[in-house]
Structure formats: C-alpha cells, structure tokens
Protein backbone atom coordinates (compact mmCIF):
# COMPACT_ATOMS: atom_id res chain seq x y z
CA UNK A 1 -27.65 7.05 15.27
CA UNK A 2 -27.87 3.35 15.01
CA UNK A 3 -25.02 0.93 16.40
CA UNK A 4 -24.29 -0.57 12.27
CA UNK A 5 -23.76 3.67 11.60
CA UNK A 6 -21.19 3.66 14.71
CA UNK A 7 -19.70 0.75 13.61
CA UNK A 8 -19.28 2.14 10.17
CA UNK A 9 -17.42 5.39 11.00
CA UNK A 10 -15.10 3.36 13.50
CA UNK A 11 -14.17 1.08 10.15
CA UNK A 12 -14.41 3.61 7.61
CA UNK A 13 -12.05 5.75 10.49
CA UNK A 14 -9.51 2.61 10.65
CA UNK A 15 -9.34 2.26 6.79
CA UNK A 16 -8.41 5.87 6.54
CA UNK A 17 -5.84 5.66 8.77
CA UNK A 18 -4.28 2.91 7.59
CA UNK A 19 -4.45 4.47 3.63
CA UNK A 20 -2.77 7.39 5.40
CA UNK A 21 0.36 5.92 6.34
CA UNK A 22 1.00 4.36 2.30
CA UNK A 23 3.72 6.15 0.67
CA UNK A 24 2.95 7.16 -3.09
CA UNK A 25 6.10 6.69 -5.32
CA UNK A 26 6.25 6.71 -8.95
CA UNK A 27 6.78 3.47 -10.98
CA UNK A 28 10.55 4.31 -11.28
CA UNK A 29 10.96 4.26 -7.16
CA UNK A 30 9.82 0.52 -7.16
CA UNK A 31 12.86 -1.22 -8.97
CA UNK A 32 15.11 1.23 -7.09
CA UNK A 33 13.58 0.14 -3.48
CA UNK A 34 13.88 -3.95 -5.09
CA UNK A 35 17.26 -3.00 -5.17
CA UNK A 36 17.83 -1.35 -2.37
CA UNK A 37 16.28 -4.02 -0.72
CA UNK A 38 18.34 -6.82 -2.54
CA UNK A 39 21.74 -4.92 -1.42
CA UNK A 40 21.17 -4.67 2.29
CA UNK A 41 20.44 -1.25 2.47
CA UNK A 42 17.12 0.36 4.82
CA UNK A 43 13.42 0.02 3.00
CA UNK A 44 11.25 1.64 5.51
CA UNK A 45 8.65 -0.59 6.99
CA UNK A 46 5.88 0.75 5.16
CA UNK A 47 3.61 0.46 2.09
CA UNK A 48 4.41 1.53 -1.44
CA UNK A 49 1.99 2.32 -4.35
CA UNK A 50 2.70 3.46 -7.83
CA UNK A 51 0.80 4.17 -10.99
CA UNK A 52 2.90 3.62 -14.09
CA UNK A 53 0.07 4.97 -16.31
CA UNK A 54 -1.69 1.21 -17.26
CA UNK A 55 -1.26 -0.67 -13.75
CA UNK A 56 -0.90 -0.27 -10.35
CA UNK A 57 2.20 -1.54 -8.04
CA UNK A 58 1.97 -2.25 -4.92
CA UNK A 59 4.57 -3.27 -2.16
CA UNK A 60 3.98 -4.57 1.24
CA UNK A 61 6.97 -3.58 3.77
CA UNK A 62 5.73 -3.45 7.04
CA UNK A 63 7.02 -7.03 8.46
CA UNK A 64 10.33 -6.52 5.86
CA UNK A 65 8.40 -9.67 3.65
CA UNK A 66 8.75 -6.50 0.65
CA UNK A 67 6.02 -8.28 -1.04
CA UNK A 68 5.03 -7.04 -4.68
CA UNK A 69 1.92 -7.47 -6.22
CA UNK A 70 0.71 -5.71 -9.76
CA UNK A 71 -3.11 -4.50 -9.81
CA UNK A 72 -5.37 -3.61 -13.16
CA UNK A 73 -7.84 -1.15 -10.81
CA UNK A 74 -7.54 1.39 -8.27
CA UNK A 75 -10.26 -0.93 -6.51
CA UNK A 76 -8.20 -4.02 -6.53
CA UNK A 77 -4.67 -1.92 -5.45
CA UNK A 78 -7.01 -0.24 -2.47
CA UNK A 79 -8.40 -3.85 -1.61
CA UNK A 80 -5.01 -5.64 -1.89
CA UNK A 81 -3.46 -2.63 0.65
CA UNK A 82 -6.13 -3.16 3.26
CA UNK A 83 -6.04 -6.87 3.12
C-alpha cells in the first residue's frame, strides 16, 4: 500500500467521522431551532441538515455562531459541512 492510499483512508476516515456527528432534521426543525435560538433557550453545539424536498439547509452550531446557509446539491450541502 502506497503512503497517498494511507493518507486517503486517514482523510476519507476523518470526513466520516465528522458527517457522523450531523444531526438530520426535517425542514420544519430549522425555524423552530432559529427560534429557539433567538429566545435564549439550549441549541446543541452541533450541525443541522434538512431536505425540504427542492433544497438543502444547513446550520453550523458548533462555536454557537448558528450559521445558516441554503444549498441546491447534496454535493454543495456535504462540501459546505466539511468546510
């Protein structure tokens, strides 16, 4: 096995790991955490995605910034979430 095909599983390894710990909501669950969020009350420090059937939504939680970002692919929601 070459070094690039170690290197590889270690990133492809990291990725998954980090795709494991989003949290899948549905499109209704996003206003409702904006809300939550805009009332004081706990947002865990996490990542959010949602499908609501044309786009994807996608929140960023883990430093409490709660930023929100709408995606036309799966690609671009994936990229965005492992930027």
């Amino acid at each position: 096995m070459t070094c690039n095909m170690v290197w590889l599983r270690q990133a492809l390894a990291e990725y998954q790991n980090r795709l494991n710990n989003v949290l899948l909501v549905t499109a209704a669950e996003i206003p409702a955490l904006e809300w939550r969020r805009d009332n004081g009350y706990y947002i865990p420090k996490a990542q959010f995605m949602a499908f609501d059937g044309v786009k994807y939504i996608v929140v960023d939680n883990r430093q409490g910034q709660f930023g929100k970002e709408t995606q036309e692919t799966l690609h671009d929601c994936l990229h965005w979430l492992l930027a």
